[in-house]
Protein backbone atom coordinates (compact mmCIF):
# COMPACT_ATOMS: atom_id res chain seq x y z
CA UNK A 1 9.16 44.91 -5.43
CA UNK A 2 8.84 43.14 -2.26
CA UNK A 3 5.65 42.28 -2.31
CA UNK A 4 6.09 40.93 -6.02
CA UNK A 5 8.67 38.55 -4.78
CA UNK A 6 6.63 37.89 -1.50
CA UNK A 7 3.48 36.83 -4.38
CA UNK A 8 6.55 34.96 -6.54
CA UNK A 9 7.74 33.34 -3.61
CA UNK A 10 4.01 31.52 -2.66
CA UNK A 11 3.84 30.91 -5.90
CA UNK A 12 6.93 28.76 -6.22
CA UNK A 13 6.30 27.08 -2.73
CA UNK A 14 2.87 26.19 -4.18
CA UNK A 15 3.92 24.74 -6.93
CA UNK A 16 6.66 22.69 -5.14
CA UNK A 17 4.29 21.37 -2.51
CA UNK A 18 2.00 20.10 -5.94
CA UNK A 19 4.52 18.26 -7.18
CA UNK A 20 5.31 16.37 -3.60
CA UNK A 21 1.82 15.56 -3.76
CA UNK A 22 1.85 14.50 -7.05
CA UNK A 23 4.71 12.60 -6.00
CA UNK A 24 3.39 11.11 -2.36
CA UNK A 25 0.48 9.83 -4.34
CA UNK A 26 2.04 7.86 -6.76
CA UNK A 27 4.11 6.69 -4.07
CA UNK A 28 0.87 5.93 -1.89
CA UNK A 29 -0.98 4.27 -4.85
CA UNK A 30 2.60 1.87 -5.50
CA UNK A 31 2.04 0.87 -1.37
CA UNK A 32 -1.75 -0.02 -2.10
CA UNK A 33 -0.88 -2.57 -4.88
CA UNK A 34 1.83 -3.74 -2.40
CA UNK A 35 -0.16 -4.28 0.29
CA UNK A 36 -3.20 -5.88 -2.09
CA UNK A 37 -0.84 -8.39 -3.05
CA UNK A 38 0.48 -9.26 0.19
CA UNK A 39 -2.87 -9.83 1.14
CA UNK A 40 -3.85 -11.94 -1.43
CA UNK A 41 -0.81 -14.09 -0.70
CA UNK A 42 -1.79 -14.13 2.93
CA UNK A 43 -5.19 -15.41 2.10
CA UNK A 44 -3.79 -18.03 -0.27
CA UNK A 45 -1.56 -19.32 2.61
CA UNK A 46 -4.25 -19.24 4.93
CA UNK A 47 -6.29 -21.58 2.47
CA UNK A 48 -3.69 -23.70 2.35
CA UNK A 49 -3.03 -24.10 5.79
CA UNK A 50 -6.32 -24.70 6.69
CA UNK A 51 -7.16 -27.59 4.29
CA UNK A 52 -3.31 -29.26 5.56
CA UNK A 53 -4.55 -29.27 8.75
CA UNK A 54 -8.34 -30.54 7.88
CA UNK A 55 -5.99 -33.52 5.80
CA UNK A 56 -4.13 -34.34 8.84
CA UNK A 57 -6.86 -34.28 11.44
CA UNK A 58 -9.44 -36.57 8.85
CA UNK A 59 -6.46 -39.10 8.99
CA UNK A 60 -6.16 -39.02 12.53
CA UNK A 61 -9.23 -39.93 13.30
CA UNK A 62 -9.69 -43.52 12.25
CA UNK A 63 -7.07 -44.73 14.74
């Protein structure tokens, strides 16, 4: 019987390490959308940055 529960043991290890990955995965694909959004927001203040500052310097100018 040892080697049974040896076999029984992998087994169950296996099938616990599948469901962390199952697990991480979701987890990873949850951080992707995160970090897709962040960027987009990033970008968006970027833009809008950029076209203060092209605002500010086209009204310096004329003086």
């Amino acid at each position: 019987m040892g080697v049974s529960d040896k076999i029984w043991d992998a087994l169950a290890t296996v099938i616990k390490m599948n469901d962390r990955i199952v697990s991480l995965s979701k987890t990873i694909e949850n951080q992707q959308a995160k970090i897709e959004n962040l960027t987009e927001r990033v970008i968006r203040l970027e833009t809008t940055i950029e076209l203060l500052m092209r605002a500010t310097e086209q009204k310096r100018l004329p003086q």
